[in-house]
PDB file of N, CA and C in Angstrom:
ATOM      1  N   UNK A   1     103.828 155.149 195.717  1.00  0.00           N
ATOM      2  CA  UNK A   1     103.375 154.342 194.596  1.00  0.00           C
ATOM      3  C   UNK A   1     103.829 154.967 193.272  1.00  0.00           C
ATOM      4  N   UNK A   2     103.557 156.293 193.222  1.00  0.00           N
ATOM      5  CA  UNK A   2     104.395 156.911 192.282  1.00  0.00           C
ATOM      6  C   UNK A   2     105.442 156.728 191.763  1.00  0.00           C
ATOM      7  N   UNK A   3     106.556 157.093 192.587  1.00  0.00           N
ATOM      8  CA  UNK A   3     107.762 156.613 192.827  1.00  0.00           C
ATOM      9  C   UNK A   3     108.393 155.055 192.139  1.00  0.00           C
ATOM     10  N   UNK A   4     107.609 154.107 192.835  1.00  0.00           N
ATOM     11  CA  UNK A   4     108.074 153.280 191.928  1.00  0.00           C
ATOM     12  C   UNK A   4     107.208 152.931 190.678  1.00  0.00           C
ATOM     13  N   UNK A   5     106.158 153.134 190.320  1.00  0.00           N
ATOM     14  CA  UNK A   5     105.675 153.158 189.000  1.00  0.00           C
ATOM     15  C   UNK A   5     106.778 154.203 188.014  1.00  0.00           C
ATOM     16  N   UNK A   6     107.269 155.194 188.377  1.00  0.00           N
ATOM     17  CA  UNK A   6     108.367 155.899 187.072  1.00  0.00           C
ATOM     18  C   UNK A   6     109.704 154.982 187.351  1.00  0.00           C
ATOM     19  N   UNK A   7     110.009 154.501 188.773  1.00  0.00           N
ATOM     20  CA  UNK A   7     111.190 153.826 188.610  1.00  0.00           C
ATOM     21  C   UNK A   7     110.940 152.739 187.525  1.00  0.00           C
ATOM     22  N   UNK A   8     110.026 151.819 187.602  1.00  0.00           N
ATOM     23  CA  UNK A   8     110.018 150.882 187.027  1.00  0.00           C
ATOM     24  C   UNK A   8     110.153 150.681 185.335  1.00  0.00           C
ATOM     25  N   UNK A   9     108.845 152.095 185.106  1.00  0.00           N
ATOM     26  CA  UNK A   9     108.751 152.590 183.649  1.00  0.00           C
ATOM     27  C   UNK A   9     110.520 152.913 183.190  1.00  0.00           C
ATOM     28  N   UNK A  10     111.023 153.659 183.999  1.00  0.00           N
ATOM     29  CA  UNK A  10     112.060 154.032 183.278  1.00  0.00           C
ATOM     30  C   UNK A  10     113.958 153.234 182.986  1.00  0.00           C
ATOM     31  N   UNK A  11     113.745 151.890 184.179  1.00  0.00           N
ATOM     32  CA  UNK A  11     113.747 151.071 183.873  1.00  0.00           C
ATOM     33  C   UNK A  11     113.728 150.080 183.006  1.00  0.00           C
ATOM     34  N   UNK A  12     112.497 149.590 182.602  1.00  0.00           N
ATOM     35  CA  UNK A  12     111.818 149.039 181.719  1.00  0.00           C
ATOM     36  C   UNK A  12     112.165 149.439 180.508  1.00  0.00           C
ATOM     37  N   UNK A  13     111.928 151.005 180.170  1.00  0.00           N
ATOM     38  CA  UNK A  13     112.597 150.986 179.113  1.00  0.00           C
ATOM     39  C   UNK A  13     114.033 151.215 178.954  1.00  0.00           C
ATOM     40  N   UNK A  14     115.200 151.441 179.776  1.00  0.00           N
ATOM     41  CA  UNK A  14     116.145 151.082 179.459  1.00  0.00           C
ATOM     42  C   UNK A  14     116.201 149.499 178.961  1.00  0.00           C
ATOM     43  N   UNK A  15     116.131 149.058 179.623  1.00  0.00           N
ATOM     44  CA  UNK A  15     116.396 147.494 179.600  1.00  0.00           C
ATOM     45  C   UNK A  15     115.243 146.916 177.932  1.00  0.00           C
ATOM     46  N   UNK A  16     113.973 147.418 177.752  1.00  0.00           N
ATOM     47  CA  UNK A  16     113.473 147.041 176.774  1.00  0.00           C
ATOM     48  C   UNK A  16     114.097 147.596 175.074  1.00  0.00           C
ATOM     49  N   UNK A  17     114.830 148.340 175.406  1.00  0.00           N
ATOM     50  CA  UNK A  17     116.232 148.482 174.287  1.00  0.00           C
ATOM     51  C   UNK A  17     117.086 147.605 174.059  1.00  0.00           C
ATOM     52  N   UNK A  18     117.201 147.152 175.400  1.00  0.00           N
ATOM     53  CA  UNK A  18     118.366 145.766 175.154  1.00  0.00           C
ATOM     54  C   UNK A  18     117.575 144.981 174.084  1.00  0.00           C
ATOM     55  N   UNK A  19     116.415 144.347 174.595  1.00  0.00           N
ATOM     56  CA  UNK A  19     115.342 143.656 173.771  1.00  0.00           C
ATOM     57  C   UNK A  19     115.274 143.599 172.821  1.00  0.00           C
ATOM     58  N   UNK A  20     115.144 144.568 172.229  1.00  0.00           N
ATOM     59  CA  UNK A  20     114.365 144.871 170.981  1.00  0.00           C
ATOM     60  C   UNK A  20     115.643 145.073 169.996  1.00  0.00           C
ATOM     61  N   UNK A  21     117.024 145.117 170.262  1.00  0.00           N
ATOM     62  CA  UNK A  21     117.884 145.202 169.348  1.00  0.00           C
ATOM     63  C   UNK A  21     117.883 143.862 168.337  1.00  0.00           C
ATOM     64  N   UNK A  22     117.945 143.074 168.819  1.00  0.00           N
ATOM     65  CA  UNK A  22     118.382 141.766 168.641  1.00  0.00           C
ATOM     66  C   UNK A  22     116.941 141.570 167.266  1.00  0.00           C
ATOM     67  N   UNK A  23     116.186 141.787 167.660  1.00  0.00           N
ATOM     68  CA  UNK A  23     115.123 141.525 166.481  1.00  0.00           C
ATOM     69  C   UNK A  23     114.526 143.014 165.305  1.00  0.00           C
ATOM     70  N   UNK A  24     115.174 143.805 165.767  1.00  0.00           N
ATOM     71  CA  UNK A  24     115.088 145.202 164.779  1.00  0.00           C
ATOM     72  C   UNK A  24     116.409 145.148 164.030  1.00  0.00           C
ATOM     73  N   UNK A  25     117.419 144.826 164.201  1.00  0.00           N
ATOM     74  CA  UNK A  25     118.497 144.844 163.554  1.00  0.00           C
ATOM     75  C   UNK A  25     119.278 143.411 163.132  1.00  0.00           C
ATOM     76  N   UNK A  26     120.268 143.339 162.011  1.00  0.00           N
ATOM     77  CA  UNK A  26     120.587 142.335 161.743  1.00  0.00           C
ATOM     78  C   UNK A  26     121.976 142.261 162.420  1.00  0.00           C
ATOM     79  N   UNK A  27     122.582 140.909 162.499  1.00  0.00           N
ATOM     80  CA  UNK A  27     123.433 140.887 163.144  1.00  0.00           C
ATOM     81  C   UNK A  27     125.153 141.603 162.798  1.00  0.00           C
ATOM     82  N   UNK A  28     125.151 142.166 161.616  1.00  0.00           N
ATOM     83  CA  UNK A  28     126.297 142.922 161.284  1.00  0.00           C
ATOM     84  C   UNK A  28     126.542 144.058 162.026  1.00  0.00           C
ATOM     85  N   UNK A  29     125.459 144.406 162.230  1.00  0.00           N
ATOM     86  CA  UNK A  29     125.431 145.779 163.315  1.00  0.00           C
ATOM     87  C   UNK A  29     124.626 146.285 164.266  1.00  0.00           C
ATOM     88  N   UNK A  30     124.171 145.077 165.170  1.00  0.00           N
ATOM     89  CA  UNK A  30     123.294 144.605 166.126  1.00  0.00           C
ATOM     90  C   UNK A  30     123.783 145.526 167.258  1.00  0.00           C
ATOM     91  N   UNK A  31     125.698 145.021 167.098  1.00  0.00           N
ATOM     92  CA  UNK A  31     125.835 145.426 168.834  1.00  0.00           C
ATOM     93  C   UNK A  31     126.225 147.663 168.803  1.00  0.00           C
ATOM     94  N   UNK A  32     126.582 148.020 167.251  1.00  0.00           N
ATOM     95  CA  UNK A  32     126.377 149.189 166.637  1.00  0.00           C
ATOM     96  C   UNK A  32     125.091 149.751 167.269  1.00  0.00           C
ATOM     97  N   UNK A  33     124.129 149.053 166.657  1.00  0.00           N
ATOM     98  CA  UNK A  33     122.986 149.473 166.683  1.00  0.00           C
ATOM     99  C   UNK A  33     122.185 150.034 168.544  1.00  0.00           C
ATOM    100  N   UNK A  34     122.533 148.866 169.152  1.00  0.00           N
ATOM    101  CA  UNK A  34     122.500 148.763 170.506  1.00  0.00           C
ATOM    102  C   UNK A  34     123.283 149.576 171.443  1.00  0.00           C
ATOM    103  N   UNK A  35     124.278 149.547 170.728  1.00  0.00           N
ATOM    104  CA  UNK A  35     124.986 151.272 171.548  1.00  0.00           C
ATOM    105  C   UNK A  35     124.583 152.649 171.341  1.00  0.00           C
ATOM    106  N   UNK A  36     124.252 152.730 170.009  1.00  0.00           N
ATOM    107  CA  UNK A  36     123.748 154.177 169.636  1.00  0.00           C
ATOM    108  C   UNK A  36     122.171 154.145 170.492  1.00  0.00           C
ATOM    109  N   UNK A  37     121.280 153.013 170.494  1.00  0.00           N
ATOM    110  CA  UNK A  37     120.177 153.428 171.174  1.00  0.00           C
ATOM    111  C   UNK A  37     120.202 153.599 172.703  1.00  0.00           C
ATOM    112  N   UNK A  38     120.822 152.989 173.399  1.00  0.00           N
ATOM    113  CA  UNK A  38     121.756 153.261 174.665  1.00  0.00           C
ATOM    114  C   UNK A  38     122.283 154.707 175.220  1.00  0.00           C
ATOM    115  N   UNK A  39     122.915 154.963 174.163  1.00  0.00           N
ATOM    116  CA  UNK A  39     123.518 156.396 173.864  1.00  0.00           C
ATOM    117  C   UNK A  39     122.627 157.366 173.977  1.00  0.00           C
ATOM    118  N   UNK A  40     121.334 157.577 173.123  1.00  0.00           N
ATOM    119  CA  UNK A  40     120.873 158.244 172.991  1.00  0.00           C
ATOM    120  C   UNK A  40     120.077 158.685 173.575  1.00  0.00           C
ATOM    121  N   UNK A  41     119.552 156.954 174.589  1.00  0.00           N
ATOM    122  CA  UNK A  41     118.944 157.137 175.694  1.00  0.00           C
ATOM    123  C   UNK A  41     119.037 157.846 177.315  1.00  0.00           C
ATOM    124  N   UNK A  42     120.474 157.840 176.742  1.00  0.00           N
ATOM    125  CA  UNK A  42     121.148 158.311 178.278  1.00  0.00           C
ATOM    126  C   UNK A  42     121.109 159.634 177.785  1.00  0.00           C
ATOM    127  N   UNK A  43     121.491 160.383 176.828  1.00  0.00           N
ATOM    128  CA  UNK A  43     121.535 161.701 176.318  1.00  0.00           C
ATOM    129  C   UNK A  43     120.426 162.840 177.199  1.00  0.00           C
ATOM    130  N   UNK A  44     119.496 161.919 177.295  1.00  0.00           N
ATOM    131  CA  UNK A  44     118.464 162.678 177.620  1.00  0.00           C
ATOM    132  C   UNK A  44     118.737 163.483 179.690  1.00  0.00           C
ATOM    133  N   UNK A  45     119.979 162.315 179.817  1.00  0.00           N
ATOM    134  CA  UNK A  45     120.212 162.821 181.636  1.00  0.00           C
ATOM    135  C   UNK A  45     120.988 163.954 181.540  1.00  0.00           C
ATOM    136  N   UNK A  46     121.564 164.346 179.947  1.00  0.00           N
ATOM    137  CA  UNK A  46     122.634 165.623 180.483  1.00  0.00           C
ATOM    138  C   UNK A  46     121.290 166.829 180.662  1.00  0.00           C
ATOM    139  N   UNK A  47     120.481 167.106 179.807  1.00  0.00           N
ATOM    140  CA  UNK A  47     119.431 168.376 180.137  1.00  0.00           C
ATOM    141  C   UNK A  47     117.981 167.927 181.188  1.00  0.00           C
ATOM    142  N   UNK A  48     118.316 166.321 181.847  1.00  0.00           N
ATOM    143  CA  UNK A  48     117.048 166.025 182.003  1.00  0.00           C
ATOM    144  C   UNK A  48     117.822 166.738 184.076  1.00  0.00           C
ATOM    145  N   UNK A  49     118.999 166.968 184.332  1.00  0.00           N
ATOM    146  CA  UNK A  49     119.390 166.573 185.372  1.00  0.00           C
ATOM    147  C   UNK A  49     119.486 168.427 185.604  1.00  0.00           C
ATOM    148  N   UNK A  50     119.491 168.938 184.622  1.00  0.00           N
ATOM    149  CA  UNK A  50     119.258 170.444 184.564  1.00  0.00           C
ATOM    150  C   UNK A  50     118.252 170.956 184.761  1.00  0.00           C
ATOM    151  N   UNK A  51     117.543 170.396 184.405  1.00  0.00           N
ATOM    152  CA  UNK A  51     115.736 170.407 184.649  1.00  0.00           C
ATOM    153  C   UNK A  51     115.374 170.627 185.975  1.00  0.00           C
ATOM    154  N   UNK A  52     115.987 169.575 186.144  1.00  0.00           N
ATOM    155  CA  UNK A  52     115.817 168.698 187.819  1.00  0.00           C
ATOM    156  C   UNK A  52     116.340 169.827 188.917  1.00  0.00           C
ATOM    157  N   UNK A  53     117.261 170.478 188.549  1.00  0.00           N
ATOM    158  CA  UNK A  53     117.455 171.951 189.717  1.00  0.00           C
ATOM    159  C   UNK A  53     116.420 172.610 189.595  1.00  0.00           C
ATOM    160  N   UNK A  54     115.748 173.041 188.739  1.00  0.00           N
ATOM    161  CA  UNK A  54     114.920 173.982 188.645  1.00  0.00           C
ATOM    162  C   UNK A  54     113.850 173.546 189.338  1.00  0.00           C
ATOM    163  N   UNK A  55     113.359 174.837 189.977  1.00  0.00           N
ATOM    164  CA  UNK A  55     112.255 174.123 191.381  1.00  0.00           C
ATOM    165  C   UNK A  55     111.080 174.138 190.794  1.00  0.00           C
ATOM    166  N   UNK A  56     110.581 173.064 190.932  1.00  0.00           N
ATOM    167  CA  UNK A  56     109.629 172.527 190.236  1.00  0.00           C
ATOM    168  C   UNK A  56     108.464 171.954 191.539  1.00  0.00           C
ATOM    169  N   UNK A  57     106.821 171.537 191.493  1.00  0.00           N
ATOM    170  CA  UNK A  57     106.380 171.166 192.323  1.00  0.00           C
ATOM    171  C   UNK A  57     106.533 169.837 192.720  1.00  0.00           C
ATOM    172  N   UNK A  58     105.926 169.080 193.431  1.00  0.00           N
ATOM    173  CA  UNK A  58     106.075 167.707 193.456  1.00  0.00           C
ATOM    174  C   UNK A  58     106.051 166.960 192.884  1.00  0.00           C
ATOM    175  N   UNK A  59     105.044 166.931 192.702  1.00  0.00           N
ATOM    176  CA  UNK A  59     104.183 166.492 191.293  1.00  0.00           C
ATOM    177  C   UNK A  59     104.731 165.999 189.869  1.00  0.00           C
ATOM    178  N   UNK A  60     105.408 167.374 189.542  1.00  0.00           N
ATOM    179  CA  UNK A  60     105.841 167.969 188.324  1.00  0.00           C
ATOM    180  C   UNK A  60     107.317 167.194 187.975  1.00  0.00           C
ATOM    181  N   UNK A  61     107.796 167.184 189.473  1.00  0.00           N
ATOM    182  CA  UNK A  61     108.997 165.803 189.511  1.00  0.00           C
ATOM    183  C   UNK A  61     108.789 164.715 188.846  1.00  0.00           C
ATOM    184  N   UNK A  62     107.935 164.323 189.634  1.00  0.00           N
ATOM    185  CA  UNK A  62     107.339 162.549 188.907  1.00  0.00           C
ATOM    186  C   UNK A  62     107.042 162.678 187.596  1.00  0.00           C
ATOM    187  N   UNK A  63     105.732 163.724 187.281  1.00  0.00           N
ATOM    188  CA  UNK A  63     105.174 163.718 185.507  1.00  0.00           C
ATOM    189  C   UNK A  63     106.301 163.851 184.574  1.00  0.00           C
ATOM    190  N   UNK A  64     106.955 164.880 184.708  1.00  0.00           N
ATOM    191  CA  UNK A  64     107.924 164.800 183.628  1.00  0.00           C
ATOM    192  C   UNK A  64     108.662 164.408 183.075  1.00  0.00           C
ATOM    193  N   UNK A  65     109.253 163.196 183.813  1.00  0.00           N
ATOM    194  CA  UNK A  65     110.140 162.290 183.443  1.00  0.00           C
ATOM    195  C   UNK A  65     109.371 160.621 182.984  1.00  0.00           C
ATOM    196  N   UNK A  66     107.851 160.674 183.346  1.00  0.00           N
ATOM    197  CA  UNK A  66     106.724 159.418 183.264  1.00  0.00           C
ATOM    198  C   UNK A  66     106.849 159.274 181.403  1.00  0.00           C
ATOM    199  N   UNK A  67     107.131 160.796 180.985  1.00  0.00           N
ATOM    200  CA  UNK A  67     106.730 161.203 179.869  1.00  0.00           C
ATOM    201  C   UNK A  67     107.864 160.369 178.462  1.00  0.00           C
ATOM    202  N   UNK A  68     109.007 160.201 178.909  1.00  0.00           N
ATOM    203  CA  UNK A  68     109.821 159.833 177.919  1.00  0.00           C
ATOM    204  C   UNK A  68     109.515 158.433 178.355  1.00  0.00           C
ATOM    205  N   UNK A  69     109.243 157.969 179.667  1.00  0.00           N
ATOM    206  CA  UNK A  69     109.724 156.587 179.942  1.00  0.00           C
ATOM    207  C   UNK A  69     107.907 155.851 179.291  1.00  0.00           C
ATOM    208  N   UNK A  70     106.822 156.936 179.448  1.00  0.00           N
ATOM    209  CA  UNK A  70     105.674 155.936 178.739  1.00  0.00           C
ATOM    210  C   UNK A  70     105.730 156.120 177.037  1.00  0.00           C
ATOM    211  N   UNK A  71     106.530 157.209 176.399  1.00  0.00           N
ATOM    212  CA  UNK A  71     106.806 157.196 175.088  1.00  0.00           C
ATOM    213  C   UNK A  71     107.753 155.384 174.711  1.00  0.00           C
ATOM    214  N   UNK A  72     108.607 155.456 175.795  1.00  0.00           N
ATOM    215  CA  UNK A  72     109.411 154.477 175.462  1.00  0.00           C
ATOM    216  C   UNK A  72     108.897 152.856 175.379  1.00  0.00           C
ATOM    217  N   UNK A  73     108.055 153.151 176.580  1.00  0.00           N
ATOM    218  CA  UNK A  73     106.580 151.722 176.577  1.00  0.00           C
ATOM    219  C   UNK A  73     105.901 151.923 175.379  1.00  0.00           C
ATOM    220  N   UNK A  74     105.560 152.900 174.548  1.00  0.00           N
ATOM    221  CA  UNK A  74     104.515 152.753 173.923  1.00  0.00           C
ATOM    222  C   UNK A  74     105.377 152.024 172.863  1.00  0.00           C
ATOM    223  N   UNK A  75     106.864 152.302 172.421  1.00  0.00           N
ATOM    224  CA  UNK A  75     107.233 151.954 171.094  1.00  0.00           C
ATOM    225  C   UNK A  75     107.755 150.675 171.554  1.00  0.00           C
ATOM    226  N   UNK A  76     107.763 150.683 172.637  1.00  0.00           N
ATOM    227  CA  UNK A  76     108.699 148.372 172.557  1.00  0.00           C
ATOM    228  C   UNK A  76     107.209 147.935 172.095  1.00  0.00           C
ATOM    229  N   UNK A  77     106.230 148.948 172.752  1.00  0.00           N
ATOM    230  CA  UNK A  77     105.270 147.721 172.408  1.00  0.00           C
ATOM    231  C   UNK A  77     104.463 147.420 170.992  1.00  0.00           C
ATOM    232  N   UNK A  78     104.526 148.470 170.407  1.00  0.00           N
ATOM    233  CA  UNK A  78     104.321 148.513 168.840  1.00  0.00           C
ATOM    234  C   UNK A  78     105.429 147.938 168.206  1.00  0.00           C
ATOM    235  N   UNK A  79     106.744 147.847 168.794  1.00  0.00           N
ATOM    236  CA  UNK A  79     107.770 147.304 167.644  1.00  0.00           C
ATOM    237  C   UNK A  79     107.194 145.632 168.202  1.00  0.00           C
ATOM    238  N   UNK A  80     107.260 145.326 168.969  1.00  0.00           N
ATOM    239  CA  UNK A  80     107.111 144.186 169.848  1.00  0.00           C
ATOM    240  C   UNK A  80     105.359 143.342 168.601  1.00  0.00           C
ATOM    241  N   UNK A  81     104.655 144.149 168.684  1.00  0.00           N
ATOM    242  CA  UNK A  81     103.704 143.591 167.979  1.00  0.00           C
ATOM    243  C   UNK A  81     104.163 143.578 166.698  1.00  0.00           C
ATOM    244  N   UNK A  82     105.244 144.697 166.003  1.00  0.00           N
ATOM    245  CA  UNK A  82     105.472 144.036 164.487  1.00  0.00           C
ATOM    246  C   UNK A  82     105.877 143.475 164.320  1.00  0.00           C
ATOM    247  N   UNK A  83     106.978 142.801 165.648  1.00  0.00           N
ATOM    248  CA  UNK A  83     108.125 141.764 165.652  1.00  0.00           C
ATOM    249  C   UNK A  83     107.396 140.248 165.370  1.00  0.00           C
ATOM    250  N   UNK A  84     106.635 140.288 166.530  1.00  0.00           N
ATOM    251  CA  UNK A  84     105.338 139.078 166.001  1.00  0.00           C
ATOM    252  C   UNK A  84     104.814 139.227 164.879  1.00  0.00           C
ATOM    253  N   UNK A  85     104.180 139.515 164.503  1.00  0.00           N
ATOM    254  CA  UNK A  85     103.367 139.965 162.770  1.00  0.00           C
ATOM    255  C   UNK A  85     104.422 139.004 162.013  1.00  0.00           C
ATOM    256  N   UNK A  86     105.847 139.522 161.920  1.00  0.00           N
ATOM    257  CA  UNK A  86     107.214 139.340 160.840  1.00  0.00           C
ATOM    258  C   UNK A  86     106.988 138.020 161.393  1.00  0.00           C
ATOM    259  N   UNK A  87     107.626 137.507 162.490  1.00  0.00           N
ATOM    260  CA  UNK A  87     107.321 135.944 162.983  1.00  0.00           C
ATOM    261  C   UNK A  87     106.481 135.191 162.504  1.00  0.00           C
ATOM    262  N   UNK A  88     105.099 135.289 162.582  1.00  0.00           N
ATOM    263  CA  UNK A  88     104.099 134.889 162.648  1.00  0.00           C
ATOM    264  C   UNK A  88     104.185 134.613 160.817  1.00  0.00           C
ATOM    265  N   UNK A  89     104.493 135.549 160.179  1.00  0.00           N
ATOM    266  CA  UNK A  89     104.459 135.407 158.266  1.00  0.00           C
ATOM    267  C   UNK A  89     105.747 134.555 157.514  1.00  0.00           C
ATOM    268  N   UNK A  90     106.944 134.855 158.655  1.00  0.00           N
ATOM    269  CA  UNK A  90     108.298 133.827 158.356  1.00  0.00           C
ATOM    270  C   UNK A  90     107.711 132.800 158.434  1.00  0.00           C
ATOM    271  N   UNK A  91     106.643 132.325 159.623  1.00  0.00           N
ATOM    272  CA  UNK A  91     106.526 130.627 159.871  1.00  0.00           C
ATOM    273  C   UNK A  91     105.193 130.269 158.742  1.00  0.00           C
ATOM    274  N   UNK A  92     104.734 131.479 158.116  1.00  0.00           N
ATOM    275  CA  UNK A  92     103.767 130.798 157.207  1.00  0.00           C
ATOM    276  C   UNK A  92     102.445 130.411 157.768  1.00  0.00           C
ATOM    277  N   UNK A  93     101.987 131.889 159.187  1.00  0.00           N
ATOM    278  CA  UNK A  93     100.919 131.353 159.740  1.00  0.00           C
ATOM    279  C   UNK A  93      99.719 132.297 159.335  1.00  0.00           C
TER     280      UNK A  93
END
């Protein structure tokens, strides 16, 4: 169950980058914008895969990596609520 609860999280937030470009950035430098967060996201496998030799418990496998991928849930979902807010005041509600 573990297992796929971090698959999913980490997942999720790859893919919730795709998302969130399109309405954080304007379209001059949308697809700019969307590569560097991409980029930066992956950055994290060159020391995260170094880590990963080091013998670590079971456990300690799963938690540590839960850690960037529920940071990454927490911010789609705060940008995600300001994205609405901005919506919600464009339409004059």
């Amino acid at each position: 169950m573990l297992v796929a609860l971090v698959g999913c999280c980490m997942g999720g937030g790859q893919t919730g980058l795709n998302v969130s470009a399109p309405t954080g950035y304007p379209t001059a430098i949308r697809a700019t914008a969307a590569s560097w967060m991409l980029g930066m996201g992956r950055l994290g496998s060159v020391p995260g895969s170094s880590i990963g030799g080091v013998p670590m418990s079971f456990t300690t496998i799963f938690r540590v990596p839960a850690i960037p991928a529920d940071l990454a849930a927490l911010a789609i979902t705060i940008n995600g609520r300001d994205a609405d807010r901005a919506h919600v005041q464009a339409i004059g509600g």
